[in-house]
Protein backbone atom coordinates (compact mmCIF):
# COMPACT_ATOMS: atom_id res chain seq x y z
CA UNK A 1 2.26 2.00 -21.64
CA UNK A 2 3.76 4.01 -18.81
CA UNK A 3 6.67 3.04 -16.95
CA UNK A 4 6.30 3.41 -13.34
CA UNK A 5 8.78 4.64 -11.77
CA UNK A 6 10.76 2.69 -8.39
CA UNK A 7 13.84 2.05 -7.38
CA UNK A 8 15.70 0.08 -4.78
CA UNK A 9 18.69 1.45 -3.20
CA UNK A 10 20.74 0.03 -0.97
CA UNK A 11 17.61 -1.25 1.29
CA UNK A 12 15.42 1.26 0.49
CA UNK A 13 12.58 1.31 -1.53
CA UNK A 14 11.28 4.40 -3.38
CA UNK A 15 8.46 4.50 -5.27
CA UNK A 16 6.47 7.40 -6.52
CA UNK A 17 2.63 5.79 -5.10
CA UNK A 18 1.75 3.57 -2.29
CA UNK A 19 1.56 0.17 -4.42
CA UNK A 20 0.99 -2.77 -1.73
CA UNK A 21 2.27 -5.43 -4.56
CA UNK A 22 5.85 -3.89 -5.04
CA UNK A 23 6.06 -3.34 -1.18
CA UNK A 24 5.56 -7.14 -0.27
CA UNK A 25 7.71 -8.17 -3.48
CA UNK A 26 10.52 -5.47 -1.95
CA UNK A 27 10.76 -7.23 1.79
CA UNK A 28 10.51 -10.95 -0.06
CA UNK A 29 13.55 -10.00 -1.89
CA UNK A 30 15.09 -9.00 1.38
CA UNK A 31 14.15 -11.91 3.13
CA UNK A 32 15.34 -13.97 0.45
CA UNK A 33 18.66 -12.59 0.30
CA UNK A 34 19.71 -13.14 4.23
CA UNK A 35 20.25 -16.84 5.34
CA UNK A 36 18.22 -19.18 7.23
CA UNK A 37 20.30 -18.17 10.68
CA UNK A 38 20.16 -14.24 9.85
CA UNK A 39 16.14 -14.81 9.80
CA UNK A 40 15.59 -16.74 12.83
CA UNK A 41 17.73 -14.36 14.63
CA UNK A 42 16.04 -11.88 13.67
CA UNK A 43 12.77 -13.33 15.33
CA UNK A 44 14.24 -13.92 18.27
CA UNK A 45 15.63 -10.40 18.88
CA UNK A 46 11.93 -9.55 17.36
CA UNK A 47 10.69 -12.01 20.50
CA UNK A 48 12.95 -10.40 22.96
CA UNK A 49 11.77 -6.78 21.76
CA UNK A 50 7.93 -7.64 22.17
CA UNK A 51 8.39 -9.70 25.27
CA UNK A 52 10.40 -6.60 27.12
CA UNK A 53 7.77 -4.31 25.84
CA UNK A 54 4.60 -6.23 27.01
CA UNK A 55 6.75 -6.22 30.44
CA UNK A 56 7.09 -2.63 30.31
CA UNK A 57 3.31 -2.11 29.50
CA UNK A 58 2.36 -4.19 32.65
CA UNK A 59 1.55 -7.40 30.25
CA UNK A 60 4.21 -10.15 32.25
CA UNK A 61 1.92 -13.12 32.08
CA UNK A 62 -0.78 -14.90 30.21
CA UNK A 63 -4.31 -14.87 32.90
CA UNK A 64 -4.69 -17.65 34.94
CA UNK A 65 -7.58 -20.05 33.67
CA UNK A 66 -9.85 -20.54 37.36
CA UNK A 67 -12.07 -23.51 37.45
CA UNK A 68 -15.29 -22.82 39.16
CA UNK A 69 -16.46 -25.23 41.55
């Protein structure tokens, strides 16, 4: 059986193909490792970073529903 070859270096993973399984294992790991504060402050500055770009792109606020009379 043939040993495939990846690594993980200090954040980084390298592996020789694109393997989807070893990718989402990789950034569970991650996740795993930082605390329950380090992740939801990460979302928020994720938040902040999508809500300033849909700003930028003209994208401020939701439509308006109108009722029809």
């Amino acid at each position: 059986m043939k040993k495939e070859r990846y690594q993980k270096k200090k954040g980084i993973l390298l592996i020789s193909k694109a393997d989807a399984k070893k990718e989402r294992d990789f950034e569970l790991d991650y996740l795993l490792s930082l605390s329950l504060n380090q992740r939801i402050s990460m979302v928020e500055a994720r938040s902040k970073e999508l809500k300033s770009l849909l700003a930028k792109n003209g994208h401020r606020k939701t439509s308006a529903i109108i009722k029809r009379k």
